[in-house]
PDB file of N, CA and C in Angstrom:
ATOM      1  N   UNK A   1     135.084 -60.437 274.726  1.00  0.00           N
ATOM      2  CA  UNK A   1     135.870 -60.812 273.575  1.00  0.00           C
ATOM      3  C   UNK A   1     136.912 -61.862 273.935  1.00  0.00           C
ATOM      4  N   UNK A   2     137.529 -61.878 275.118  1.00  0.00           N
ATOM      5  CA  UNK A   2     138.865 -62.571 275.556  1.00  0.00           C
ATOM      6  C   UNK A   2     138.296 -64.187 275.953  1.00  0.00           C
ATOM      7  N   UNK A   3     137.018 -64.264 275.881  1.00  0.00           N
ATOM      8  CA  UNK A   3     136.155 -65.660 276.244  1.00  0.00           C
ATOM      9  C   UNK A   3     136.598 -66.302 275.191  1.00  0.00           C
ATOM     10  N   UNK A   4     136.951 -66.172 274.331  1.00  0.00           N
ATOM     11  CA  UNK A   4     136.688 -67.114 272.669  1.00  0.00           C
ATOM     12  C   UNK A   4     138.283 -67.215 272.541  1.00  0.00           C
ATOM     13  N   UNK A   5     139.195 -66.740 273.334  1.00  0.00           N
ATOM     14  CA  UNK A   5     140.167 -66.547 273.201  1.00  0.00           C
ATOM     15  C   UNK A   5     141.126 -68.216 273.365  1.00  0.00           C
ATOM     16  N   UNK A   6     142.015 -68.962 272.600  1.00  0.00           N
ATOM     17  CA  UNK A   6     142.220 -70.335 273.414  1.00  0.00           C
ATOM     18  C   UNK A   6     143.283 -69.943 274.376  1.00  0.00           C
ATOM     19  N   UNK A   7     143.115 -70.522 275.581  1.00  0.00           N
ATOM     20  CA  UNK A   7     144.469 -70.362 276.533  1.00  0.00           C
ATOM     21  C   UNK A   7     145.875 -70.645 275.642  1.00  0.00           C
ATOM     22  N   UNK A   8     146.506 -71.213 274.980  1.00  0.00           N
ATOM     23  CA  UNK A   8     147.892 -71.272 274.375  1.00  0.00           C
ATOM     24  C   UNK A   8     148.053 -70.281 273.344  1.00  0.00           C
ATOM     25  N   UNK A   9     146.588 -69.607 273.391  1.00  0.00           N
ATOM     26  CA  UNK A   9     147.086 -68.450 272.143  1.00  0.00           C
ATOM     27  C   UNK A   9     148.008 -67.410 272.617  1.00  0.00           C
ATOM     28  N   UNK A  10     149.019 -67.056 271.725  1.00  0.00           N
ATOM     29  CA  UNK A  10     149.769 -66.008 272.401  1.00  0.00           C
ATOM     30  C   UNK A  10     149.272 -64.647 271.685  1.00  0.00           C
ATOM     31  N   UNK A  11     149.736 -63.606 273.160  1.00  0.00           N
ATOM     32  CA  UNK A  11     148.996 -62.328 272.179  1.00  0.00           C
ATOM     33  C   UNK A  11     150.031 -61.101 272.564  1.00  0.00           C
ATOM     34  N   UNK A  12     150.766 -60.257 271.542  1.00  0.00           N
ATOM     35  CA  UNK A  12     151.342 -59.969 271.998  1.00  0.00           C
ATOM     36  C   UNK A  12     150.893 -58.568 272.967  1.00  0.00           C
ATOM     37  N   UNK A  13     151.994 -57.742 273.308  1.00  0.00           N
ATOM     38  CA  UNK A  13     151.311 -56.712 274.476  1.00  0.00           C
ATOM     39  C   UNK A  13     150.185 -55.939 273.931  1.00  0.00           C
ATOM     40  N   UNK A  14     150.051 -55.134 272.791  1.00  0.00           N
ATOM     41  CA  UNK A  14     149.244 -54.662 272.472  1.00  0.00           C
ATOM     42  C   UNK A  14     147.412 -55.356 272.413  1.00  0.00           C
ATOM     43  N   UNK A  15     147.691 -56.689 272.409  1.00  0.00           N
ATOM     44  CA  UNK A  15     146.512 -57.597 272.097  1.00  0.00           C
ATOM     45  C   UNK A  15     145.884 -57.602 273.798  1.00  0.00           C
ATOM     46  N   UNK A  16     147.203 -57.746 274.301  1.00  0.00           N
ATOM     47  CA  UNK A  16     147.063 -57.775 275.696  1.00  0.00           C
ATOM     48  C   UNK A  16     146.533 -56.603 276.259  1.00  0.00           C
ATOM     49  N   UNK A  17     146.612 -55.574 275.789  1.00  0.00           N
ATOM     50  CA  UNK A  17     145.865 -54.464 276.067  1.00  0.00           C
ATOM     51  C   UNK A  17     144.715 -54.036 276.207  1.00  0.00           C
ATOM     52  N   UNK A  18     144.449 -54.382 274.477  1.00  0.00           N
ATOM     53  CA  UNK A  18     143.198 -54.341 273.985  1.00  0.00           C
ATOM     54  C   UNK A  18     142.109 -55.815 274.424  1.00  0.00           C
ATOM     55  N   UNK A  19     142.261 -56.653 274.566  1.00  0.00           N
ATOM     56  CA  UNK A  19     141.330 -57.474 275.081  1.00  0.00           C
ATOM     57  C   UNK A  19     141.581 -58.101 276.923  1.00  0.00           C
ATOM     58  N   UNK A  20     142.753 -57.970 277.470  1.00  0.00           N
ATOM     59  CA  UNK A  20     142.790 -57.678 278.785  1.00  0.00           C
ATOM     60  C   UNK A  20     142.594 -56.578 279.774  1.00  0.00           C
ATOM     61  N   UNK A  21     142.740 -55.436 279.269  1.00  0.00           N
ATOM     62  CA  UNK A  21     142.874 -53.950 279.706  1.00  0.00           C
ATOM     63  C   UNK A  21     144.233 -53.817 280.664  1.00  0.00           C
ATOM     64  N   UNK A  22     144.892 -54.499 280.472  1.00  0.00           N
ATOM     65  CA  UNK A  22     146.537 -54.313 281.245  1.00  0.00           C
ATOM     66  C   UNK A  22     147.421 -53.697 279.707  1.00  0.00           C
ATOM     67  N   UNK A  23     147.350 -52.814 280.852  1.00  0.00           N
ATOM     68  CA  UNK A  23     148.002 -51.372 279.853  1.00  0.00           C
ATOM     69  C   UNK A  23     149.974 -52.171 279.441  1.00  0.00           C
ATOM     70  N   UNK A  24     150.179 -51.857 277.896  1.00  0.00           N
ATOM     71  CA  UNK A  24     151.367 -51.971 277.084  1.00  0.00           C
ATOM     72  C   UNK A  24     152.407 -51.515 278.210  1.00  0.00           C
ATOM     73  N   UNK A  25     152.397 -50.171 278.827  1.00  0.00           N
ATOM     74  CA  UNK A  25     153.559 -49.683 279.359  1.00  0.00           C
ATOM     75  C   UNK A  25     153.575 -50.851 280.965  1.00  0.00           C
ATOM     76  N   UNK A  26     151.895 -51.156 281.666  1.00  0.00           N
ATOM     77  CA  UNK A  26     152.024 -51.677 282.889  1.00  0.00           C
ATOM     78  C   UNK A  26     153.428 -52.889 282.670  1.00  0.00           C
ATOM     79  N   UNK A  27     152.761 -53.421 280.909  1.00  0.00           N
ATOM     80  CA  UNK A  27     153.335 -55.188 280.798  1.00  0.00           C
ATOM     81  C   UNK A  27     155.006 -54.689 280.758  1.00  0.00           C
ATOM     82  N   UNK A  28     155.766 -53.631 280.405  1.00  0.00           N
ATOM     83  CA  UNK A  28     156.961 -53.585 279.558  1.00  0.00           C
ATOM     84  C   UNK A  28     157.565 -53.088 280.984  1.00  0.00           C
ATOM     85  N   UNK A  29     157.086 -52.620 281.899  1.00  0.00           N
ATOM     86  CA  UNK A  29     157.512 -52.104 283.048  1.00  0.00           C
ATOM     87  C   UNK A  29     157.177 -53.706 284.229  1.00  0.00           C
ATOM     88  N   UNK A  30     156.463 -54.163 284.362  1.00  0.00           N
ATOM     89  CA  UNK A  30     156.361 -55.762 284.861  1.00  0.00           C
ATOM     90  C   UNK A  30     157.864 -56.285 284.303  1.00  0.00           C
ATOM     91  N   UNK A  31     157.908 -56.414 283.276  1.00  0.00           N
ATOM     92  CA  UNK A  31     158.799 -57.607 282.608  1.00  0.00           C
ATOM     93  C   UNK A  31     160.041 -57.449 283.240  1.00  0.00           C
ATOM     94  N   UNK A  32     160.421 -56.315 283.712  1.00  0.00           N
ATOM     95  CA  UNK A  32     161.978 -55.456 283.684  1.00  0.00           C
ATOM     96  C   UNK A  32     161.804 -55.798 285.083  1.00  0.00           C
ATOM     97  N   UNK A  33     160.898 -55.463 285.828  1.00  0.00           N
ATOM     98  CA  UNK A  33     161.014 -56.126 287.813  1.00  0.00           C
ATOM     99  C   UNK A  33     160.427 -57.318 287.939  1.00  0.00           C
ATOM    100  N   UNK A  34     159.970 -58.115 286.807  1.00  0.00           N
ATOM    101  CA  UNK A  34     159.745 -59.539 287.130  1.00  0.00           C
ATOM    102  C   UNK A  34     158.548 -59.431 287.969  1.00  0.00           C
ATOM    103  N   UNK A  35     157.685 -58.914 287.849  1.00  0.00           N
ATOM    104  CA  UNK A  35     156.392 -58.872 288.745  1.00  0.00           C
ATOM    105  C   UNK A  35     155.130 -59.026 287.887  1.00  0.00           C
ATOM    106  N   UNK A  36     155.174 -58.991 286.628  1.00  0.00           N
ATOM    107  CA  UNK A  36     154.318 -59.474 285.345  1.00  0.00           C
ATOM    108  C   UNK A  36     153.607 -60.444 285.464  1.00  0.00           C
ATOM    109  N   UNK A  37     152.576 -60.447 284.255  1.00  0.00           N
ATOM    110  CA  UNK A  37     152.370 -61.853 283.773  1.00  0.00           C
ATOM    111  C   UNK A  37     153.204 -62.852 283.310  1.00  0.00           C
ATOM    112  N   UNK A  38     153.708 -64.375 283.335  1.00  0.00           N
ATOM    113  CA  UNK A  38     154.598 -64.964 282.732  1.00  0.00           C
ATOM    114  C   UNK A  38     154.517 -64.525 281.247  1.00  0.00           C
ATOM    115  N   UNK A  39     155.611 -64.586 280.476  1.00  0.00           N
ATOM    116  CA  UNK A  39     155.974 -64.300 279.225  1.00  0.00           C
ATOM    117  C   UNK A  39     156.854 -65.466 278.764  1.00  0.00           C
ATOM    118  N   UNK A  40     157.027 -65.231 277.433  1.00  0.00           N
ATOM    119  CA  UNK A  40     157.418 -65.497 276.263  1.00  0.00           C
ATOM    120  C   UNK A  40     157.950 -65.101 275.288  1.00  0.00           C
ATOM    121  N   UNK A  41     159.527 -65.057 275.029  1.00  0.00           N
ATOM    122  CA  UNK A  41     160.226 -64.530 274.327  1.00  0.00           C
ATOM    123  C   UNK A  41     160.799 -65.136 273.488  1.00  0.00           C
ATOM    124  N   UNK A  42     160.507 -64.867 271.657  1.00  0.00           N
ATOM    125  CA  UNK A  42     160.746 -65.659 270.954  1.00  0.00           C
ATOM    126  C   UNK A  42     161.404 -64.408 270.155  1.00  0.00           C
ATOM    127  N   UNK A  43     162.877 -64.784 270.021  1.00  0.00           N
ATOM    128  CA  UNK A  43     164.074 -63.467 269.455  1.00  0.00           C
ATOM    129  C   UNK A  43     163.807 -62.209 270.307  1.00  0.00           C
ATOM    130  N   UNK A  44     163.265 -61.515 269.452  1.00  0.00           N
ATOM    131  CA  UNK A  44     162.892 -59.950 270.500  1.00  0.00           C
ATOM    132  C   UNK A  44     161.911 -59.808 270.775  1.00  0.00           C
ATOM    133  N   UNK A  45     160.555 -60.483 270.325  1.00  0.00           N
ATOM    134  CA  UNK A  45     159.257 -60.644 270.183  1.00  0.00           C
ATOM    135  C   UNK A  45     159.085 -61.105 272.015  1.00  0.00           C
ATOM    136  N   UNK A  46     158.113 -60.129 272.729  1.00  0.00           N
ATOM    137  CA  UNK A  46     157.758 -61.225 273.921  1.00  0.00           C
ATOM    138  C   UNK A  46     156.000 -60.875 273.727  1.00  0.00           C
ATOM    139  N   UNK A  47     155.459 -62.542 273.945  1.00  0.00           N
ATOM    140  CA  UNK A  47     154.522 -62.938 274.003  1.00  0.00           C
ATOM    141  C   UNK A  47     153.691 -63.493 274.992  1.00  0.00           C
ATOM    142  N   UNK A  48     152.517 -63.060 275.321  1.00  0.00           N
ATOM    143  CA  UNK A  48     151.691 -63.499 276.459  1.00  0.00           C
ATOM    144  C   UNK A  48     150.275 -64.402 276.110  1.00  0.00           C
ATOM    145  N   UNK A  49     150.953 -65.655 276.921  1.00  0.00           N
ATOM    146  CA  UNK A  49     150.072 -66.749 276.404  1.00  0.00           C
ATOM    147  C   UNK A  49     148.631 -67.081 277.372  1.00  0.00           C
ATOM    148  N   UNK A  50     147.639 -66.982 276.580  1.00  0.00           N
ATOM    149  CA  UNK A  50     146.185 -66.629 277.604  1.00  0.00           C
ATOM    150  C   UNK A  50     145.890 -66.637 278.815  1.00  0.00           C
ATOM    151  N   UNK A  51     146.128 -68.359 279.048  1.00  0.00           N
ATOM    152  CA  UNK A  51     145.866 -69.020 279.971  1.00  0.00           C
ATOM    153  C   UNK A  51     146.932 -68.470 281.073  1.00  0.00           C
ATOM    154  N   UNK A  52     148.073 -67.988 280.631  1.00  0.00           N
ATOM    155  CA  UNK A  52     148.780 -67.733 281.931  1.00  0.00           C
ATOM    156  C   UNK A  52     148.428 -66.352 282.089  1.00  0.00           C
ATOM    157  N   UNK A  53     147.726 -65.455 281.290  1.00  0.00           N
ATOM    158  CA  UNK A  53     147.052 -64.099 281.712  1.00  0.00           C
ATOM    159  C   UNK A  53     145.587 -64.176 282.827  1.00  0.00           C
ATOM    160  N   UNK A  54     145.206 -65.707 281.556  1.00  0.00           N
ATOM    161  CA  UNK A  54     143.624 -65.367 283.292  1.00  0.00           C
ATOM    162  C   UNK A  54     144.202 -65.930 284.747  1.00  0.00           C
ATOM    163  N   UNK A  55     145.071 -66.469 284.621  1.00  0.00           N
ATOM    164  CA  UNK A  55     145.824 -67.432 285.625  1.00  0.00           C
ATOM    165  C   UNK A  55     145.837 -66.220 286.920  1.00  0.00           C
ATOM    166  N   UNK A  56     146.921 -65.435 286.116  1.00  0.00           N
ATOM    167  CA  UNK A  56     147.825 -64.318 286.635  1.00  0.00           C
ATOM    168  C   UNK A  56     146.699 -63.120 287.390  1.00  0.00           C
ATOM    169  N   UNK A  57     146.035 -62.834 286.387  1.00  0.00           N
ATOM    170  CA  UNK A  57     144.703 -61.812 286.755  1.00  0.00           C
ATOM    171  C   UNK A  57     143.821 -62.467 287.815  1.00  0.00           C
ATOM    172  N   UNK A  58     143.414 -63.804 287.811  1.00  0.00           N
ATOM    173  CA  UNK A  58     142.758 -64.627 289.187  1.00  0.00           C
ATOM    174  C   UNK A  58     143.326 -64.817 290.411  1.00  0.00           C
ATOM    175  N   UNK A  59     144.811 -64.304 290.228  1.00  0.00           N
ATOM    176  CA  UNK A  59     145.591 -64.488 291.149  1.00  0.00           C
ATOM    177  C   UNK A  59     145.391 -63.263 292.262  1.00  0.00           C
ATOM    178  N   UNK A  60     145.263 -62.269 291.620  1.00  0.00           N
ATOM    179  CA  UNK A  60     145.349 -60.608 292.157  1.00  0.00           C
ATOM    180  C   UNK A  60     143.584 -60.291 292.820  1.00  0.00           C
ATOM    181  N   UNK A  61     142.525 -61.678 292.595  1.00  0.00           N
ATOM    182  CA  UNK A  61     141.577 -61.225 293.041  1.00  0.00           C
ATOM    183  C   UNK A  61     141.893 -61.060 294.866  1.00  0.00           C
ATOM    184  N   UNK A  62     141.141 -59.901 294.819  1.00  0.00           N
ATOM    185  CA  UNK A  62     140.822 -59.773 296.227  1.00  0.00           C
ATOM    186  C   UNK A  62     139.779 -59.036 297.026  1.00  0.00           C
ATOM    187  N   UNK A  63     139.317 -58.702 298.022  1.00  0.00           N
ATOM    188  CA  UNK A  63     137.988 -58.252 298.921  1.00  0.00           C
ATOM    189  C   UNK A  63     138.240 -56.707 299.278  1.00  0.00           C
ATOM    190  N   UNK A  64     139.308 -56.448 299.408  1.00  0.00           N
ATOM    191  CA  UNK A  64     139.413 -54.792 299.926  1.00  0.00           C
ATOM    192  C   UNK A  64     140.661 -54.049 299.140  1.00  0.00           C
ATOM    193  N   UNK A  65     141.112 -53.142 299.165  1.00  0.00           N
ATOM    194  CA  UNK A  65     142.494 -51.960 298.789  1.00  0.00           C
ATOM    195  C   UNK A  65     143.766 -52.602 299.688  1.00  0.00           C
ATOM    196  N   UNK A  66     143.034 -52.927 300.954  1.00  0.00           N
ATOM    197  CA  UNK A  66     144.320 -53.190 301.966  1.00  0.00           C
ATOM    198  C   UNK A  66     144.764 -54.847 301.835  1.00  0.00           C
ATOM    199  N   UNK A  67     144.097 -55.771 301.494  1.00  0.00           N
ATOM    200  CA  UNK A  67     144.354 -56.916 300.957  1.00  0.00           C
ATOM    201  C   UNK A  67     145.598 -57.176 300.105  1.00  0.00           C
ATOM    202  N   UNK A  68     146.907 -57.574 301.041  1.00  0.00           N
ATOM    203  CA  UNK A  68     147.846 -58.149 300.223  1.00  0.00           C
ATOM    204  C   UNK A  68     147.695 -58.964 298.445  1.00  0.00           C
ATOM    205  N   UNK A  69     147.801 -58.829 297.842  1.00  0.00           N
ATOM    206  CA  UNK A  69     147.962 -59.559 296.429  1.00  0.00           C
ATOM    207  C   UNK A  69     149.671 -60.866 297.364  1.00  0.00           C
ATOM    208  N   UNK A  70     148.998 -61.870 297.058  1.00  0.00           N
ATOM    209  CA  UNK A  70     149.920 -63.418 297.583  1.00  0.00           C
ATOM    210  C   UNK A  70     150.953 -63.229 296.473  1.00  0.00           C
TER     211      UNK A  70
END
């Protein structure tokens, strides 16, 4: 589903949920230690814009459990 998706679309956490599988509480608990996906905060609204989700998720690939995430 997240293929058809355009990178500048923003989606907020719940969208992010449902078509990324990065759980609402993982994103709201990220945001607060800064270890998240980049965001977007427009008033109280924070928004996660595609392209910096596959960005972020390509980032964390890795080969084993013991494999540092860079």
């Amino acid at each position: 589903m997240f293929e058809l998706l355009q990178p500048d679309r923003l989606l907020s956490r719940s969208e992010v949920e449902l078509n990324f599988g990065v759980s609402r509480r993982f994103l709201e608990v990220s945001a607060v230690r800064g270890d998240g996906p980049p965001m977007i905060k427009i008033g109280r609204s924070v928004r996660y814009r595609v392209g910096d989700l596959r960005e972020w998720i390509e980032a964390r690939k890795v080969t084993s459990t013991s494999q540092e995430v860079q």
